[in-house]
C-alpha atoms as a PDB file:
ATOM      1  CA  UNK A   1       0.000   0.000   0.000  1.00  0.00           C
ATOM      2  CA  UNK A   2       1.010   3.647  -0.355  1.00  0.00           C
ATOM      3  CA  UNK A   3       1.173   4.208   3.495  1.00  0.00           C
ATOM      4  CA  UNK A   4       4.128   1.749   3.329  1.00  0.00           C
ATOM      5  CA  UNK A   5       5.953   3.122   0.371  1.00  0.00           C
ATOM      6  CA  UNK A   6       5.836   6.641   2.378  1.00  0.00           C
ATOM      7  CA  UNK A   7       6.823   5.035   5.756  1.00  0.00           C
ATOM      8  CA  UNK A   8       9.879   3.444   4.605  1.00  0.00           C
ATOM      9  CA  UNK A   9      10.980   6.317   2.356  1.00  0.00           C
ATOM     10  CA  UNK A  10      10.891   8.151   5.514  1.00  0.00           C
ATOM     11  CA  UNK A  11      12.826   6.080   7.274  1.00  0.00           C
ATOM     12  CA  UNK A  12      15.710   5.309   4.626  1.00  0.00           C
ATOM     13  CA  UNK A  13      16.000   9.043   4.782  1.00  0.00           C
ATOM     14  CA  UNK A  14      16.191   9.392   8.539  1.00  0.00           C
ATOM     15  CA  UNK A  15      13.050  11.901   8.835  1.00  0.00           C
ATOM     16  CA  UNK A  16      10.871  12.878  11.019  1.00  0.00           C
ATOM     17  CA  UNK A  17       7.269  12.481  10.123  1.00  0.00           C
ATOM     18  CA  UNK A  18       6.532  16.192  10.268  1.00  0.00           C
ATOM     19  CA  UNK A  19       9.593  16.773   8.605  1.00  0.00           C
ATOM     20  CA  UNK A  20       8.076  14.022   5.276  1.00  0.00           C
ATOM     21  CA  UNK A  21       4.646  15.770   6.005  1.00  0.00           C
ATOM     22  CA  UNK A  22       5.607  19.344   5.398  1.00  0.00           C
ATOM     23  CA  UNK A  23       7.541  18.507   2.252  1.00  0.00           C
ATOM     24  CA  UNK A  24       4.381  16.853   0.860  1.00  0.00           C
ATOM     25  CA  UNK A  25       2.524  19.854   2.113  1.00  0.00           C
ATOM     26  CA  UNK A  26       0.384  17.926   4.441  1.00  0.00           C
ATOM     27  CA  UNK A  27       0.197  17.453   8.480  1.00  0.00           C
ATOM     28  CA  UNK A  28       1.534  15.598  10.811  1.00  0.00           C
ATOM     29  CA  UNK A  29      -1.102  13.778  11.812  1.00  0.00           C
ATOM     30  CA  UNK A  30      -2.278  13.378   8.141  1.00  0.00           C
ATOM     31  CA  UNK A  31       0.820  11.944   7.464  1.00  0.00           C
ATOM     32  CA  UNK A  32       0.498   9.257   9.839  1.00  0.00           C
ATOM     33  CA  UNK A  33      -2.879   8.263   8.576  1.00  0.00           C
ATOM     34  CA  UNK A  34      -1.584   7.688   5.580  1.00  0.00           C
ATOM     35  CA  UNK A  35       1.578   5.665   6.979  1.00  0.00           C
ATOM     36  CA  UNK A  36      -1.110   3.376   8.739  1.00  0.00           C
ATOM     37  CA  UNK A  37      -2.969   2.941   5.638  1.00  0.00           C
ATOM     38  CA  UNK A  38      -5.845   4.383   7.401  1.00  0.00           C
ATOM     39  CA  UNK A  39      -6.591   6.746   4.428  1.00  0.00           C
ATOM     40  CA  UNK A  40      -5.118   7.225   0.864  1.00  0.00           C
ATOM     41  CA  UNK A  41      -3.306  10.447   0.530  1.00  0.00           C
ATOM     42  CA  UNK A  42      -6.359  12.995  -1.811  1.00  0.00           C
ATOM     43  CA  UNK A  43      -5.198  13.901  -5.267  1.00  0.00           C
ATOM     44  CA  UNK A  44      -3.331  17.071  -4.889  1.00  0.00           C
ATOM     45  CA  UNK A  45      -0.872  15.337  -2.236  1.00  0.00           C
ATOM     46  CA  UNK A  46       0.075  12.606  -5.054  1.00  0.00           C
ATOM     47  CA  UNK A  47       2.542  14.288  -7.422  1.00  0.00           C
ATOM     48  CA  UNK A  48       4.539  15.556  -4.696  1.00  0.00           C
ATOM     49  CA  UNK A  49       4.354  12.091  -3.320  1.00  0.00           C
ATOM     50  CA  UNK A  50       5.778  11.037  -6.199  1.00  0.00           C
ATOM     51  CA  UNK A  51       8.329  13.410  -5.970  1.00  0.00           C
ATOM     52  CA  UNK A  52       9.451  12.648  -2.467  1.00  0.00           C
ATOM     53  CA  UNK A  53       9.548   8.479  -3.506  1.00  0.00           C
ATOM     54  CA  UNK A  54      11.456   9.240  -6.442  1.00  0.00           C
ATOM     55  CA  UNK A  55       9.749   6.556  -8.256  1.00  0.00           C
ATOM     56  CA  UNK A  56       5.625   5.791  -8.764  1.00  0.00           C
ATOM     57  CA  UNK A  57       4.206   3.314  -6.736  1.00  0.00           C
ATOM     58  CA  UNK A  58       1.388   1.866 -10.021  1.00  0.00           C
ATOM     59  CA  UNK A  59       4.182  -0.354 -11.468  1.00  0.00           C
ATOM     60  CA  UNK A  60       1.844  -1.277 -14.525  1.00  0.00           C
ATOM     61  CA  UNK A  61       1.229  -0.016 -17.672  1.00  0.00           C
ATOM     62  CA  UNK A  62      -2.233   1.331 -17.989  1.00  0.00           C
ATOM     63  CA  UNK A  63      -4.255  -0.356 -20.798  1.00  0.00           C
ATOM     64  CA  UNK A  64      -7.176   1.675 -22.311  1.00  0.00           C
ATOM     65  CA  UNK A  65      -8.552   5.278 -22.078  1.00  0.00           C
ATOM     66  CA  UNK A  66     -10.248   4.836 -18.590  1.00  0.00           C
ATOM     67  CA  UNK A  67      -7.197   3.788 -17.018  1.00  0.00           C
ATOM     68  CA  UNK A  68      -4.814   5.981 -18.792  1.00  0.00           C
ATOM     69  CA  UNK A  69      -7.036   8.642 -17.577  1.00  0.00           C
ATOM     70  CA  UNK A  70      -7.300   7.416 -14.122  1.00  0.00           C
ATOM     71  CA  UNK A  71      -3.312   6.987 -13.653  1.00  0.00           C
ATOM     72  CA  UNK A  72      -2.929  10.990 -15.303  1.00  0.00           C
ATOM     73  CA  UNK A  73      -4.816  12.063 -13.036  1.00  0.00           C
ATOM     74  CA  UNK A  74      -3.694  10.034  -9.939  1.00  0.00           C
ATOM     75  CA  UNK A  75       0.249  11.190 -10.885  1.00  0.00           C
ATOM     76  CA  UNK A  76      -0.562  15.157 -11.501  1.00  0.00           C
ATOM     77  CA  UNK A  77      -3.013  15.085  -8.713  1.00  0.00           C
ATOM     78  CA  UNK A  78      -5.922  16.447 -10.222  1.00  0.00           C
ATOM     79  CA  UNK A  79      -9.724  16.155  -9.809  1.00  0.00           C
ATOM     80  CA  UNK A  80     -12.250  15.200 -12.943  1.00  0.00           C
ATOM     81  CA  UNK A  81     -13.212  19.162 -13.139  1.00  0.00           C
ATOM     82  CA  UNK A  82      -9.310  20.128 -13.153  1.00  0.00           C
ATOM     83  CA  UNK A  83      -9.601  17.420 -15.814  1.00  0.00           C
ATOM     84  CA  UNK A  84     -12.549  19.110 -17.851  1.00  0.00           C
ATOM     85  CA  UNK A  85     -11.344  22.291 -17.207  1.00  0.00           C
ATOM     86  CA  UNK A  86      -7.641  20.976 -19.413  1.00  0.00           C
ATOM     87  CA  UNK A  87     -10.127  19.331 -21.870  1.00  0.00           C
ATOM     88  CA  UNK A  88     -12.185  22.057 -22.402  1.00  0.00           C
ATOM     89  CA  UNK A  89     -14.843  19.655 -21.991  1.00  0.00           C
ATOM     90  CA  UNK A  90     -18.005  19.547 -19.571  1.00  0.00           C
ATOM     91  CA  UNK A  91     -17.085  17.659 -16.245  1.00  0.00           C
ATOM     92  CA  UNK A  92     -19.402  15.304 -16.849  1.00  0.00           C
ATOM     93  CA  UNK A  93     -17.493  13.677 -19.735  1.00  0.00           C
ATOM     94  CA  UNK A  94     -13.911  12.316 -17.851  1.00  0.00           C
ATOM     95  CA  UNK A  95     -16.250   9.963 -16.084  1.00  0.00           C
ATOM     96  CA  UNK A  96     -18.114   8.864 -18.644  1.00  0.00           C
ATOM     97  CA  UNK A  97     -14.346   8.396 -20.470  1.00  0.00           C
ATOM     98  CA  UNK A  98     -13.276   6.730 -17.525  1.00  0.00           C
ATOM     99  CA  UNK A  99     -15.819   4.155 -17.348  1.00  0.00           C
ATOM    100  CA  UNK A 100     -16.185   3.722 -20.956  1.00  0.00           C
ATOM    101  CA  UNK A 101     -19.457   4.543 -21.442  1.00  0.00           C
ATOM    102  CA  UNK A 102     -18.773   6.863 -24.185  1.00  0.00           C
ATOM    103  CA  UNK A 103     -16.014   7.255 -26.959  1.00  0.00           C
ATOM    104  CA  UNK A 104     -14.694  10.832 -27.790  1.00  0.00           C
ATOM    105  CA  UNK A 105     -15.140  12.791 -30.476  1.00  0.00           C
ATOM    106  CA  UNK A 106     -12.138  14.206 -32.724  1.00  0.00           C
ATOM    107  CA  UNK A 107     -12.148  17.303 -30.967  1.00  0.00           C
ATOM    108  CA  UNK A 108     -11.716  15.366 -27.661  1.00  0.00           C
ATOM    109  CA  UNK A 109      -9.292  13.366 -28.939  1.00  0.00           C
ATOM    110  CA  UNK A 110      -7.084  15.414 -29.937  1.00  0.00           C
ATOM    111  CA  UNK A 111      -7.435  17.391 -26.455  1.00  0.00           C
ATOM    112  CA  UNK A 112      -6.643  13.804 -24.562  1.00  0.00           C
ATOM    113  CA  UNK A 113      -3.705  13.296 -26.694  1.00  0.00           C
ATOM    114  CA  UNK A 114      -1.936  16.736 -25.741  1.00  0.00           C
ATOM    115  CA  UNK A 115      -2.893  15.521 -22.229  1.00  0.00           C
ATOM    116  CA  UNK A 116      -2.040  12.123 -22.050  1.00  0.00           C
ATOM    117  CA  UNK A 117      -0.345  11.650 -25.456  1.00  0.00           C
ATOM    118  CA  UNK A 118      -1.208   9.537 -29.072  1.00  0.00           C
ATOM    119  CA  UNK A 119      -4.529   7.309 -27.827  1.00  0.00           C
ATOM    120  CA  UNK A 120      -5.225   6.628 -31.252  1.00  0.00           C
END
């Protein structure tokens, strides 16, 4: 699990957990949630997550459009209306992507390939 990735990170380093919390720009006691798996670290903590691992914890290759668009948004930490908002596209539509309930149109696909690169 995450939590465990972040724990030992921390402690290969030698840091305190307010010390690994302020660099990810959380708390201290948010931080130790997240070491005790007792929550997943929200969106906007991932990239700098990330960052502080120096690798990415989702070893595998996403396959398809829903997962590609999942694991983008997972590693730059944003929400689905961050996600619209990039698209230029109606929050209602990453979802739909996601879950493959709808295909997108040219216009959308060549907005998710700027994103997320060639999905053709």
């Amino acid at each position: 699990m995450l939590g465990d990735h972040i724990g030992k990170r921390g402690l290969d380093l030698g840091m305190h957990q307010k010390d690994v919390a302020a660099l990810v720009s959380g708390t201290t006691s948010t931080f130790t949630n997240w070491e005790k798996n007792r929550c997943s670290p929200a969106l906007r903590f991932r990239p700098k997550i990330i960052l502080f691992l120096g690798y990415e914890p989702i070893s595998r290759t996403p396959s398809g459009l829903g997962e590609r668009i999942r694991t983008y948004k997972y590693k730059q930490g944003v929400s689905i209306k961050k996600l619209a908002e990039i698209l230029g596209v109606d929050p209602t539509r990453p979802p739909n992507l996601e879950r493959g309930e709808t295909m997108p149109g040219i216009r959308l696909i060549k907005a998710l390939s700027a994103v997320l690169g060639d999905i053709t």
